[in-house]
C-alpha atoms as a PDB file:
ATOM      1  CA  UNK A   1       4.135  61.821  94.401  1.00  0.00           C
ATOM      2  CA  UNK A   2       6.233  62.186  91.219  1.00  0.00           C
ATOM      3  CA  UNK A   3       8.524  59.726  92.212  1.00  0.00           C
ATOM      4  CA  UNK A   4       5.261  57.081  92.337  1.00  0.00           C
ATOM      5  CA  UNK A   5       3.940  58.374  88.840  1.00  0.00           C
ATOM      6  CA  UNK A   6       7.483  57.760  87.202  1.00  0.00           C
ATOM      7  CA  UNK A   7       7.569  54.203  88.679  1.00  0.00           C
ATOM      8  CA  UNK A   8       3.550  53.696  87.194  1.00  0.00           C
ATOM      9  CA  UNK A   9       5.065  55.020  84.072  1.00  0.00           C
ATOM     10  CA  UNK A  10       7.755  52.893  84.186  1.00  0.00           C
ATOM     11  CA  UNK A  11       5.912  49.511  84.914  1.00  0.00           C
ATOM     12  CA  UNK A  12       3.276  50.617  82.100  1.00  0.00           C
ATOM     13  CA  UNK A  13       6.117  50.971  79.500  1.00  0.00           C
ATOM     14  CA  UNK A  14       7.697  47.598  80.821  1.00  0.00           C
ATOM     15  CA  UNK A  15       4.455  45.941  80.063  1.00  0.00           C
ATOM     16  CA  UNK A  16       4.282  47.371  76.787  1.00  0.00           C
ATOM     17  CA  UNK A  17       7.581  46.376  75.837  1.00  0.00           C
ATOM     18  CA  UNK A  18       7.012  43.213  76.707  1.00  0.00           C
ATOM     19  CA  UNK A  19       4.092  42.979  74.752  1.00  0.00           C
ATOM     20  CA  UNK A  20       6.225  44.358  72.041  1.00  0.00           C
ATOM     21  CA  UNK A  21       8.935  41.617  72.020  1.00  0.00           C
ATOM     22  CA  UNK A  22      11.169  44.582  70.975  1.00  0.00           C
ATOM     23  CA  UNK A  23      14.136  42.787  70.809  1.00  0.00           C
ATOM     24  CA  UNK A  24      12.419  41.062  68.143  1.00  0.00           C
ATOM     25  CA  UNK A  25      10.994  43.499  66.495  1.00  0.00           C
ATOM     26  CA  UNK A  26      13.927  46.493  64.767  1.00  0.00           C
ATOM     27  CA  UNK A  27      11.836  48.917  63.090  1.00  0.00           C
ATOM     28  CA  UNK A  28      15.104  50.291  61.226  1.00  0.00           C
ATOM     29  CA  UNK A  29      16.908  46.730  60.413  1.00  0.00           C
ATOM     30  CA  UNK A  30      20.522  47.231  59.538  1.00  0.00           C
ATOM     31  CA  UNK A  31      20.527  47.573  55.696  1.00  0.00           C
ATOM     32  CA  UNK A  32      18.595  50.397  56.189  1.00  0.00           C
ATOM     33  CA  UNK A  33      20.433  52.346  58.636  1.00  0.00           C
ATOM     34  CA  UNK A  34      23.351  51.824  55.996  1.00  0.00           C
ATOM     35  CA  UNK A  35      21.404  53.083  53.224  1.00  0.00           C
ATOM     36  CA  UNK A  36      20.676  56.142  55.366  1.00  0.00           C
ATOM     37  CA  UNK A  37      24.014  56.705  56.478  1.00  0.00           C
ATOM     38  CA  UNK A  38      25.075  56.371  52.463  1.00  0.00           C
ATOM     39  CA  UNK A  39      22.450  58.540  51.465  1.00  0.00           C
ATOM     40  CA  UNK A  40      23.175  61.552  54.039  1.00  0.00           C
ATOM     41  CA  UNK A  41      26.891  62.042  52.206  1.00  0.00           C
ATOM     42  CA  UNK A  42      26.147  64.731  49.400  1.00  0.00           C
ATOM     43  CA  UNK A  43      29.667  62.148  47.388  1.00  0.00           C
ATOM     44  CA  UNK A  44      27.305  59.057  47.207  1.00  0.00           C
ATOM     45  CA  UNK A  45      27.913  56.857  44.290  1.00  0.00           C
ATOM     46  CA  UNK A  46      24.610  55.377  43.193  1.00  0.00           C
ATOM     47  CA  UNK A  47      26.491  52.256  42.748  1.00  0.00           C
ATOM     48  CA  UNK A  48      27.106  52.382  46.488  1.00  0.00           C
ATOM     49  CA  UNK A  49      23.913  53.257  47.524  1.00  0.00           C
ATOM     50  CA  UNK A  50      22.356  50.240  45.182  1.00  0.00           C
ATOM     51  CA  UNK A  51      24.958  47.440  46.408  1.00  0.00           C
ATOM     52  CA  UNK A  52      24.002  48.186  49.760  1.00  0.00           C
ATOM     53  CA  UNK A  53      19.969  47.835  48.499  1.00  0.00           C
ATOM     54  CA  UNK A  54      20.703  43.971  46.820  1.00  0.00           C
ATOM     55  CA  UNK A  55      21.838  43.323  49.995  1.00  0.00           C
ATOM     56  CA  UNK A  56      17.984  43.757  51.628  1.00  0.00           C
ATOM     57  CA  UNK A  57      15.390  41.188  49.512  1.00  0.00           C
ATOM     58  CA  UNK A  58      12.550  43.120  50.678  1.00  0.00           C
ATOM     59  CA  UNK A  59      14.037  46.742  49.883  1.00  0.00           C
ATOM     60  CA  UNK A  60      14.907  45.560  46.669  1.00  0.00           C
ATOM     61  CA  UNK A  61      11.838  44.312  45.578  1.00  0.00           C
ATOM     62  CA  UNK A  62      10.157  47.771  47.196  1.00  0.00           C
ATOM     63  CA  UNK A  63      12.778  50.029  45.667  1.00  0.00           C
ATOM     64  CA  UNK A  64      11.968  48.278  42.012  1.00  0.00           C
ATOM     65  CA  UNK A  65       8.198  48.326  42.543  1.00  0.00           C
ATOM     66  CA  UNK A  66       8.367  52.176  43.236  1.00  0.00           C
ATOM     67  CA  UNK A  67      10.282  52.831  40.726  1.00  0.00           C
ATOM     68  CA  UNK A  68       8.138  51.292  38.017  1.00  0.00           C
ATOM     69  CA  UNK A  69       5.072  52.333  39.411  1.00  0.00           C
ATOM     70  CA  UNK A  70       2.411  54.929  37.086  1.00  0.00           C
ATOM     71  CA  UNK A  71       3.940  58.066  39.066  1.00  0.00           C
ATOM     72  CA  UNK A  72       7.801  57.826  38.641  1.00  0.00           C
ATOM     73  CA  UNK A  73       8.257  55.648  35.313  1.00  0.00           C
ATOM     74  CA  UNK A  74       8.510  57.721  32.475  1.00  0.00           C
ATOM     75  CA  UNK A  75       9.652  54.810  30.041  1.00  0.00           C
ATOM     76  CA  UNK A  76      11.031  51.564  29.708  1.00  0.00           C
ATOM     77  CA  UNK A  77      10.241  49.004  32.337  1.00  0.00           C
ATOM     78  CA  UNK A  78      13.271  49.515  35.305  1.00  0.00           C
ATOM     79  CA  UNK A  79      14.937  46.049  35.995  1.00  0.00           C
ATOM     80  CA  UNK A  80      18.460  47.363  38.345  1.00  0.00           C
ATOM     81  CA  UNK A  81      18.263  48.808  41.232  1.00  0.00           C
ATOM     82  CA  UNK A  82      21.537  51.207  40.156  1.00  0.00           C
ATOM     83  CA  UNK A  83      18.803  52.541  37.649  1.00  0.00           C
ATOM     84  CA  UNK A  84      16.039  52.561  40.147  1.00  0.00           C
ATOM     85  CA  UNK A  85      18.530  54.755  42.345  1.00  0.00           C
ATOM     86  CA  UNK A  86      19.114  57.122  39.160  1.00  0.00           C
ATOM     87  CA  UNK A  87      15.755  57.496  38.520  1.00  0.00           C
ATOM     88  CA  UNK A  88      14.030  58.210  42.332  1.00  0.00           C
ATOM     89  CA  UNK A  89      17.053  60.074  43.250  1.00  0.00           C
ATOM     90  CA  UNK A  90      19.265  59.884  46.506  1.00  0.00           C
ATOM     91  CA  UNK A  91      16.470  61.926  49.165  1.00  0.00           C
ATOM     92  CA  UNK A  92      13.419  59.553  47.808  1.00  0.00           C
ATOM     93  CA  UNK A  93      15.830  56.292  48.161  1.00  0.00           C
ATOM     94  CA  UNK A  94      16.115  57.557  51.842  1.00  0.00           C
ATOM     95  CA  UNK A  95      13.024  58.410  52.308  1.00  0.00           C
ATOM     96  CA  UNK A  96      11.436  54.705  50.829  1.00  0.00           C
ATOM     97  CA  UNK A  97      14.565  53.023  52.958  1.00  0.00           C
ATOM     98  CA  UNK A  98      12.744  54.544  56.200  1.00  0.00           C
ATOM     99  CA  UNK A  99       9.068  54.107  55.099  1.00  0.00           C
ATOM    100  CA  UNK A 100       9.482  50.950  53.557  1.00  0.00           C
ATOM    101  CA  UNK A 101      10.969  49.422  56.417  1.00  0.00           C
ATOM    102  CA  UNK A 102       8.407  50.721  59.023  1.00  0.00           C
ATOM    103  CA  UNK A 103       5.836  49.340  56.949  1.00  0.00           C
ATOM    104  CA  UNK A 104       7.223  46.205  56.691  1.00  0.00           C
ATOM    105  CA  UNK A 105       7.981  45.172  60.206  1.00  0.00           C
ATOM    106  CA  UNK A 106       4.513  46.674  61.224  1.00  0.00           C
ATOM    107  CA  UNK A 107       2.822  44.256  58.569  1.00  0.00           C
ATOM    108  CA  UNK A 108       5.087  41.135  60.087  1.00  0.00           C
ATOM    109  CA  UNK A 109       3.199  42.677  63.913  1.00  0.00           C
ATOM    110  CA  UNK A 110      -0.318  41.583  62.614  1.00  0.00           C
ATOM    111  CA  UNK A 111      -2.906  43.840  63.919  1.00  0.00           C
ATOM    112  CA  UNK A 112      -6.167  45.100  62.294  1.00  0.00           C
ATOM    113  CA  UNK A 113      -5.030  45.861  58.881  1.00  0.00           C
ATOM    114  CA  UNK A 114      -7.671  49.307  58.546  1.00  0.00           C
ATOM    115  CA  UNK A 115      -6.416  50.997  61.547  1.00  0.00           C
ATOM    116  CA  UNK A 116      -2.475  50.042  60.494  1.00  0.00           C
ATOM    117  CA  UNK A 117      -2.962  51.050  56.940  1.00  0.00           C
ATOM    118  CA  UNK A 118      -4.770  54.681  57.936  1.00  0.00           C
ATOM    119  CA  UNK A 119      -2.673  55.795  61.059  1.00  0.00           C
ATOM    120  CA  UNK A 120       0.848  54.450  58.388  1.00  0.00           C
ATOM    121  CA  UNK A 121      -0.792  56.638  55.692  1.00  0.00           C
ATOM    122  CA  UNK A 122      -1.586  60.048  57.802  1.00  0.00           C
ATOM    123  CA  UNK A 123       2.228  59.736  58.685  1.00  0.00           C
ATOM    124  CA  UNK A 124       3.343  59.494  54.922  1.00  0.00           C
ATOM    125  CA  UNK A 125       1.064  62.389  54.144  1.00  0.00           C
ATOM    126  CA  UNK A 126       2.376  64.328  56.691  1.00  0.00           C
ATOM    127  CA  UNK A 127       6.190  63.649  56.236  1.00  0.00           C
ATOM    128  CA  UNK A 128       5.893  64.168  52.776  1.00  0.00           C
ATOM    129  CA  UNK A 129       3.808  67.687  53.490  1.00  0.00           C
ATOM    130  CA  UNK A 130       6.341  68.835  55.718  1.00  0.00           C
ATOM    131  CA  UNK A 131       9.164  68.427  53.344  1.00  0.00           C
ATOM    132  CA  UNK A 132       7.375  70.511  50.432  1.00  0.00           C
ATOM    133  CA  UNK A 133       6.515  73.216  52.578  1.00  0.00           C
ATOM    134  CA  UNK A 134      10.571  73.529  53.767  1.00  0.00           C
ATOM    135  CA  UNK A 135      10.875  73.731  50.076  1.00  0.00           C
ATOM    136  CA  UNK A 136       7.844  75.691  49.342  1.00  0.00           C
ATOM    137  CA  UNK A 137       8.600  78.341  52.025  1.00  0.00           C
ATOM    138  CA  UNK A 138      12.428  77.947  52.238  1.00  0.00           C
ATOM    139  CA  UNK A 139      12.339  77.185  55.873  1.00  0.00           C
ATOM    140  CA  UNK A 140      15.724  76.592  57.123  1.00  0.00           C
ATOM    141  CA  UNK A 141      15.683  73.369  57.739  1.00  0.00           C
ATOM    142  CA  UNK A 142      16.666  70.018  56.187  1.00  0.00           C
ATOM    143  CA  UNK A 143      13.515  69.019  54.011  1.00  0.00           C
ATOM    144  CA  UNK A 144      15.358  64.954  54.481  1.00  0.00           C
ATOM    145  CA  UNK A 145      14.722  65.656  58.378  1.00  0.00           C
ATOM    146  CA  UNK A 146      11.367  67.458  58.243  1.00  0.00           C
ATOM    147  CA  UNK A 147      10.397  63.740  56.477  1.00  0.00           C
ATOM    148  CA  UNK A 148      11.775  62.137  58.905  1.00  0.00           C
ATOM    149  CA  UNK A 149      10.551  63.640  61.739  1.00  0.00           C
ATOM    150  CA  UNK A 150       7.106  64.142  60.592  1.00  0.00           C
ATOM    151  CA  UNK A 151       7.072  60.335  59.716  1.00  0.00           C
ATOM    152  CA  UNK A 152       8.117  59.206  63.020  1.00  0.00           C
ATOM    153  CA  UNK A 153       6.173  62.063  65.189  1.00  0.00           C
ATOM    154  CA  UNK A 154       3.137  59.809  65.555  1.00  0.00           C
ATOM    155  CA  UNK A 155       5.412  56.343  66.563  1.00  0.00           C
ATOM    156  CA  UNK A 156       3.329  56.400  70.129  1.00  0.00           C
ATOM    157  CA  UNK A 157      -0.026  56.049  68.051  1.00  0.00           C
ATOM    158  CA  UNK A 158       1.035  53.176  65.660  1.00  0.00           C
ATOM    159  CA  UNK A 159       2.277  51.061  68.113  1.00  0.00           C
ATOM    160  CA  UNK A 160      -0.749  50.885  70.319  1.00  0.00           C
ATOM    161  CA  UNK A 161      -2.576  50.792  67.140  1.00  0.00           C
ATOM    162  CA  UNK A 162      -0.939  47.560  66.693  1.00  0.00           C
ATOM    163  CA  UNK A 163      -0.287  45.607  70.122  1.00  0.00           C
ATOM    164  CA  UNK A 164      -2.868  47.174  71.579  1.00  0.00           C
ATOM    165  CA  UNK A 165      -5.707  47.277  69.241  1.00  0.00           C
ATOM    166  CA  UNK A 166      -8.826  47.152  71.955  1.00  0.00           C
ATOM    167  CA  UNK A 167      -7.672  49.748  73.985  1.00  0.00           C
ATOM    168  CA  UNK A 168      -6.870  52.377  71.311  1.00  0.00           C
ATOM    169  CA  UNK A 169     -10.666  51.792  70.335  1.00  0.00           C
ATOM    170  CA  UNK A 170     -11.929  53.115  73.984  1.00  0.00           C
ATOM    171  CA  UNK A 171      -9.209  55.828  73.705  1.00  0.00           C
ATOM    172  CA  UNK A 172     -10.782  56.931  70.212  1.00  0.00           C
ATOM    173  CA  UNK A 173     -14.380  56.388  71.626  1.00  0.00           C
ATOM    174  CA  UNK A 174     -13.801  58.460  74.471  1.00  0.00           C
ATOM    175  CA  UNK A 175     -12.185  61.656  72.337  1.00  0.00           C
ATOM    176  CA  UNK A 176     -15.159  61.285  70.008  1.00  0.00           C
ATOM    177  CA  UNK A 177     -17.311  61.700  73.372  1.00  0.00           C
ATOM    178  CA  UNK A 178     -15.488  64.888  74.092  1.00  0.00           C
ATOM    179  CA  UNK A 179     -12.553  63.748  76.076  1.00  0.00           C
ATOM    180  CA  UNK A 180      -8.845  64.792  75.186  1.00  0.00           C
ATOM    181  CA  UNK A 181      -6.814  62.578  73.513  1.00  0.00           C
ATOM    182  CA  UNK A 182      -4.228  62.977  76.161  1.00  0.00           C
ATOM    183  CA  UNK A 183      -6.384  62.441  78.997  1.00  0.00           C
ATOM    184  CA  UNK A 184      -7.675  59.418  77.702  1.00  0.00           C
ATOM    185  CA  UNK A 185      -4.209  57.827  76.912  1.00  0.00           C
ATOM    186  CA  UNK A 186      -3.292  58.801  80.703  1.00  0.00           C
ATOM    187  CA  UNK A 187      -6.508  57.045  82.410  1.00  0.00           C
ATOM    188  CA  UNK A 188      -5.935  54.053  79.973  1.00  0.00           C
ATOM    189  CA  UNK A 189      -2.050  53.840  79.977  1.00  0.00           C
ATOM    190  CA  UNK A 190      -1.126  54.864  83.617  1.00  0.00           C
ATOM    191  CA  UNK A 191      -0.280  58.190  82.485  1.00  0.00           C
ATOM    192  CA  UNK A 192       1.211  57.741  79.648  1.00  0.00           C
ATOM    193  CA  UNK A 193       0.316  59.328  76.277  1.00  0.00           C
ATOM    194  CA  UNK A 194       1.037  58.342  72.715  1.00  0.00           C
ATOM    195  CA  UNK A 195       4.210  61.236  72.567  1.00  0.00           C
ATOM    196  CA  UNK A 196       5.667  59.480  75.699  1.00  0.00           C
ATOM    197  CA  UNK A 197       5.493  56.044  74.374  1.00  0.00           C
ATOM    198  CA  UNK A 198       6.744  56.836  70.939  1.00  0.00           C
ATOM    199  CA  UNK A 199       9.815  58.844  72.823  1.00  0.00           C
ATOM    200  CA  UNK A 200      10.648  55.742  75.234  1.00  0.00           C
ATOM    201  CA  UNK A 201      10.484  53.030  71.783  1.00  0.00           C
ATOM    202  CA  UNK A 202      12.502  55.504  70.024  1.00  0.00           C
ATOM    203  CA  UNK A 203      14.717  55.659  72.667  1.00  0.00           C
ATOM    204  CA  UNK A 204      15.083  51.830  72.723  1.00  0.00           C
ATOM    205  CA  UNK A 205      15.747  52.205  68.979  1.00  0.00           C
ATOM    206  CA  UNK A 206      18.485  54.541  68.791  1.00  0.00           C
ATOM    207  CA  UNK A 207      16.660  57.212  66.956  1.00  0.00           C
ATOM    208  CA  UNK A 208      18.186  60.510  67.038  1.00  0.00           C
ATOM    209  CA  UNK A 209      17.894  62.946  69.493  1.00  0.00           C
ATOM    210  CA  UNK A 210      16.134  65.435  67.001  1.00  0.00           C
ATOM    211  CA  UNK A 211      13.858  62.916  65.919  1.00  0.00           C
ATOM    212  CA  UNK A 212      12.505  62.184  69.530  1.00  0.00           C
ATOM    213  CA  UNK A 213      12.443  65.700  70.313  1.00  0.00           C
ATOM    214  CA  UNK A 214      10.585  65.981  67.342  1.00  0.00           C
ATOM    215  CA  UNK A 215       7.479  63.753  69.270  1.00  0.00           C
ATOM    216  CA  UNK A 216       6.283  66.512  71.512  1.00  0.00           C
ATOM    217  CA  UNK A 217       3.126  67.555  70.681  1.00  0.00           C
ATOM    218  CA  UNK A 218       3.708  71.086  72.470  1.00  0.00           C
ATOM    219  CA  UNK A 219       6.912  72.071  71.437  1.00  0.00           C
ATOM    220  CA  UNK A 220       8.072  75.753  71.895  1.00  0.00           C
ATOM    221  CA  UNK A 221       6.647  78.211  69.754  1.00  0.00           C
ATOM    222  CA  UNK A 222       9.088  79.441  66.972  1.00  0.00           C
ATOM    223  CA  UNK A 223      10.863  82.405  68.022  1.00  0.00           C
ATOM    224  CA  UNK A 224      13.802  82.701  65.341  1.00  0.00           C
ATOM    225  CA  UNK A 225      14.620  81.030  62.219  1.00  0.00           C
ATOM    226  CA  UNK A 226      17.869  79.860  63.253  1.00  0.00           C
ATOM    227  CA  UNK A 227      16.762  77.745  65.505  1.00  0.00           C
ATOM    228  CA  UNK A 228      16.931  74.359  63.495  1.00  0.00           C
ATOM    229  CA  UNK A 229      15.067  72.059  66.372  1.00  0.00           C
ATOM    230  CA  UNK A 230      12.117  74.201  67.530  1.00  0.00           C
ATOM    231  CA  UNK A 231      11.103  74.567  63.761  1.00  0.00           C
ATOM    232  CA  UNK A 232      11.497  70.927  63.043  1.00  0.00           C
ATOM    233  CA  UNK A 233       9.453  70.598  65.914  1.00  0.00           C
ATOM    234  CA  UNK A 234       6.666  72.625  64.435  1.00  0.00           C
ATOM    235  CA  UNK A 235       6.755  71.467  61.156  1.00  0.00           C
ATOM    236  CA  UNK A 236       6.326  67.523  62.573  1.00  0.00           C
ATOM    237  CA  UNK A 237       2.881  68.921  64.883  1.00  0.00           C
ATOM    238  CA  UNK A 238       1.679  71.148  62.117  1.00  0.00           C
ATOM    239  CA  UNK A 239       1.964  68.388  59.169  1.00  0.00           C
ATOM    240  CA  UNK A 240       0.627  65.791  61.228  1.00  0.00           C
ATOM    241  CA  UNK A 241      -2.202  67.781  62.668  1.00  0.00           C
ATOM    242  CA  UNK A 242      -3.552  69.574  59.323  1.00  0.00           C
ATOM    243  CA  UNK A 243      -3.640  65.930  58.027  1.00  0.00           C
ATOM    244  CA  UNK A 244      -5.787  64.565  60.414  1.00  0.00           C
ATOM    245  CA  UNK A 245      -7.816  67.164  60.706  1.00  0.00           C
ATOM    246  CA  UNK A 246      -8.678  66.995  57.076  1.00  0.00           C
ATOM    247  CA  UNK A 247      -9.065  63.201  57.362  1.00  0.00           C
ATOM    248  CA  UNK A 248     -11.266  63.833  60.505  1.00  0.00           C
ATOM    249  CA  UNK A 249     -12.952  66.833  58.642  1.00  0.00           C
ATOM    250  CA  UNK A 250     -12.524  69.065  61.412  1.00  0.00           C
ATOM    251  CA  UNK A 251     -11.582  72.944  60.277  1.00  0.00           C
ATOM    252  CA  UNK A 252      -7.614  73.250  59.923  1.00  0.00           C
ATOM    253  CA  UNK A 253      -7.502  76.966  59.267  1.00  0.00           C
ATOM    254  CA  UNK A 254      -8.043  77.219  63.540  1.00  0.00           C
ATOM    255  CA  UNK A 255      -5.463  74.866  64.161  1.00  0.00           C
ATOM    256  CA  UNK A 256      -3.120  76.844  61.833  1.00  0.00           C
ATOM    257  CA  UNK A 257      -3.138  79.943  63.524  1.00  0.00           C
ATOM    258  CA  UNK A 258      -1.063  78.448  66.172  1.00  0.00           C
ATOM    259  CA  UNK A 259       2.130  78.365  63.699  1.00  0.00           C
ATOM    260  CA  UNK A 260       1.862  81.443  61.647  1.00  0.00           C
ATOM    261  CA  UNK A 261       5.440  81.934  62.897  1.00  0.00           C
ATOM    262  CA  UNK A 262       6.624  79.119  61.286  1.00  0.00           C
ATOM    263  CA  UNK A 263       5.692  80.375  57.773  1.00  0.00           C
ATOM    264  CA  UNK A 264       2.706  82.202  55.944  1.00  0.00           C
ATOM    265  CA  UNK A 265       0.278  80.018  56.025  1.00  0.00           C
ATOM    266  CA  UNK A 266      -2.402  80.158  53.049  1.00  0.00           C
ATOM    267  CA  UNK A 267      -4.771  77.412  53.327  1.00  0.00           C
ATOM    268  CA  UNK A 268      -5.227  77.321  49.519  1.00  0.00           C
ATOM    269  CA  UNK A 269      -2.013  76.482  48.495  1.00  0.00           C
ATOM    270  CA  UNK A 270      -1.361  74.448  51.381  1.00  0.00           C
ATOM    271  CA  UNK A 271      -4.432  72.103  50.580  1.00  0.00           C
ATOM    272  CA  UNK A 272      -3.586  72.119  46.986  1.00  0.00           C
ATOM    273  CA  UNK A 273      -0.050  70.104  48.230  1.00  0.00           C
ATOM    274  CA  UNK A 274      -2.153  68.453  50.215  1.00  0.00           C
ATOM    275  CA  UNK A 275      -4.261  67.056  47.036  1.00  0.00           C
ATOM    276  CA  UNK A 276      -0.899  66.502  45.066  1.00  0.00           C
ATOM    277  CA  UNK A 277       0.292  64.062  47.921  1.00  0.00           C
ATOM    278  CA  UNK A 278      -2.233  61.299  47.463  1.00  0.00           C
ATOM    279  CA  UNK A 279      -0.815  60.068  43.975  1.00  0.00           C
ATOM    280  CA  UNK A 280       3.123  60.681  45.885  1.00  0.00           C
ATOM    281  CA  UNK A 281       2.364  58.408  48.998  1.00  0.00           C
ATOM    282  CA  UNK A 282      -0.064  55.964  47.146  1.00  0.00           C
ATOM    283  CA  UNK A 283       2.657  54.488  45.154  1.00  0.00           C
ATOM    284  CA  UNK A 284       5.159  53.481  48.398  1.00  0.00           C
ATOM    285  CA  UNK A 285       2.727  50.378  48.848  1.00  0.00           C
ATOM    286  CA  UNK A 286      -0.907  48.740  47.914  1.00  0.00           C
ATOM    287  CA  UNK A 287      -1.015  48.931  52.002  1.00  0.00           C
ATOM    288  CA  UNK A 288      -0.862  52.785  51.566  1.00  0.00           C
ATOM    289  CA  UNK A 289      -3.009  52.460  48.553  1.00  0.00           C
ATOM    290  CA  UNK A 290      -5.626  50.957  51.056  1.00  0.00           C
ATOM    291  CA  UNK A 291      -5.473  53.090  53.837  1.00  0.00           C
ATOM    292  CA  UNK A 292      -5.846  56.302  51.368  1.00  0.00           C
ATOM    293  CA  UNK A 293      -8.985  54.583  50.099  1.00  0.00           C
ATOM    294  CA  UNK A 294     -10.573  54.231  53.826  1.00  0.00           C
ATOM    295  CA  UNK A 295      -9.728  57.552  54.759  1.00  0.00           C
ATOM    296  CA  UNK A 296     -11.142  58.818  51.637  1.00  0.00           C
ATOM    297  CA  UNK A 297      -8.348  61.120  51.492  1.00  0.00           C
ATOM    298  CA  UNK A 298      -8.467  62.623  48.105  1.00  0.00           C
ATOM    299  CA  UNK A 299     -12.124  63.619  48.374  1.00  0.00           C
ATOM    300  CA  UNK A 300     -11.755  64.985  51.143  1.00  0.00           C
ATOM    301  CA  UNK A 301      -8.891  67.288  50.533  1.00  0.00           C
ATOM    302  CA  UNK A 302     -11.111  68.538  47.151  1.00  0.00           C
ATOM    303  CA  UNK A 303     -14.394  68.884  48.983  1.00  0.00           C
ATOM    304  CA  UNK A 304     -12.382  71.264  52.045  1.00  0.00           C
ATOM    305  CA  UNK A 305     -10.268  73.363  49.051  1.00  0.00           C
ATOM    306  CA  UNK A 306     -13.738  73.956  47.493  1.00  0.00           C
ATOM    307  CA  UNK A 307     -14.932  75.296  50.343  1.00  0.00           C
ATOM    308  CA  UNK A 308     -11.757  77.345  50.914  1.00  0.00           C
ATOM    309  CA  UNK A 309     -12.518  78.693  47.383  1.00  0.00           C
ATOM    310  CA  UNK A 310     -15.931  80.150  47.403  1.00  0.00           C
ATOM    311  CA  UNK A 311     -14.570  81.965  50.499  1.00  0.00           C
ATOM    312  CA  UNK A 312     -11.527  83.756  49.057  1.00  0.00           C
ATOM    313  CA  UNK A 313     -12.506  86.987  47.673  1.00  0.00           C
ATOM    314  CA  UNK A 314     -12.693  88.338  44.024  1.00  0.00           C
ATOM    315  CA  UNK A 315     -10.074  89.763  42.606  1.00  0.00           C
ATOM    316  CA  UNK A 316      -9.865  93.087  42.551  1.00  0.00           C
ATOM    317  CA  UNK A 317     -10.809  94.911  38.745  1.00  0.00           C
ATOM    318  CA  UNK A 318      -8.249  95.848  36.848  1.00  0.00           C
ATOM    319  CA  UNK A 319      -7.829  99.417  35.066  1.00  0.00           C
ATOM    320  CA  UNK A 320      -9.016 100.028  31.855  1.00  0.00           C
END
């Protein structure tokens, strides 16, 4: 019986591929697997960094763009990308390098431009909420690889997002009916779900092993802090989940509760980084821009951190 659900699986995924063209199609091209390779040595010249940028027309013009945009530019105009570099900093260059380049070879896919531009956003928001809260909380874990993991944790969902547009909407349809996500993705993908897609493309991709790993959406609970994968793990399921749910307006405190090992989790000053983020991920691209806008992602945020405030109680009176 297993053996004829691994051979379904395995003719659904060929399919898919196909579909794909994935030797066409390399989500990480070249340039930027070099700028991430640069990047990850703590001796990186800028200069070596940016020569391997002007190499990469479209991550140059990106890299610029960012860099000049309202958020980071804090005088003259920026014209060099060594300058760019000095200004963003090594970790944003990396993290741009990845995002950028996801974006772009989605774009070059086609699709329906509102469902790419939300389902690209949630993951920014969520990478980039993972890696403040390893810096917020001081979880021991790389806050470059909480990005990257929470970026890529979703994978599965973009993809059929993109090539397969029609049946994603039943699959969305039938969760807002009642019926799990996963269940739906099984009956409509030969049971397959998003996780087990995005794990099999990654795969094809040469991702890392962490960053796969990093796909489950029912990792092992955190039992100890030295324990690098299983927190990565959480962080990538909690970002990604407490950003949908406020984009879906569904509570996130009762999700939550299911990683207060990972670190004390207060929902005010968690949703107050949550507010911060939409300025930080609306400047990667007017694509971003766009899908922030549809999701309605700032109000949102404010409206559930308003709520979050009347409930908090007064502070207690002081002496006299």
């Amino acid at each position: 019986m297993e053996q004829d659900t691994n051979l379904i699986k395995n003719q659904k995924l060929s399919e898919i591929f196909a579909k794909m063209n994935l030797s066409e199609l390399p989500a990480i091209s070249g340039h930027v697997n070099e700028v991430l390779k640069i990047t990850l040595n703590k001796r990186a010249s800028v200069t070596a960094v940016s020569a391997v940028i002007l190499k990469d027309y479209s991550l140059t013009n990106k890299i610029l763009q960012v860099a000049n945009s309202a958020y980071y530019l804090r005088g003259a105009h920026i014209s060099t990308i060594e300058r760019a570099v000095s200004t963003l900093g090594l970790d944003v260059v990396r993290e741009l390098a990845v995002s950028i380049s996801l974006i772009e070879e989605f774009l070059k896919s086609g699709g329906e431009k509102d469902a790419l531009s939300t389902q690209m956003a949630i993951s920014l928001l969520s990478a980039n909420l993972s890696k403040l809260l390893v810096q917020k909380y001081k979880i021991p874990v790389s806050p470059e690889e909480a990005y990257i993991c929470a970026l890529l944790y979703d994978l599965g969902r973009i993809i059929m997002t993109i090539y397969f547009p029609d049946v994603y909407r039943r699959i969305e349809a039938g969760t807002t009916r009642g019926s799990s996500e996963d269940a739906m993705c099984r009956l409509m993908f030969k049971q397959l779900t998003f996780s087990e897609i995005g794990q099999e493309i990654a795969r094809f991709w040469n991702f890392s092993d962490t960053i796969i790993a990093c796909m489950d959406t029912n990792p092992p609970e955190v039992e100890s802090s030295v324990d690098e994968l299983h927190l990565l793990q959480n962080l990538a399921v909690f970002s990604n989940l407490f950003i949908r749910d406020l984009c879906d307006k569904n509570p996130p405190h009762i999700m939550a509760r299911r990683f207060k090992k990972l670190f004390p989790i207060k929902m005010l000053p968690v949703l107050e980084i949550c507010i911060s983020l939409a300025d930080t991920v609306g400047s990667v691209s007017g694509v971003i821009r766009y899908g922030l806008t549809k999701l309605k992602y700032r109000s949102k945020c404010i409206a559930t951190a308003n709520k979050y405030q009347k409930k908090a109680p007064p502070p207690e009176p002081t002496a006299a």
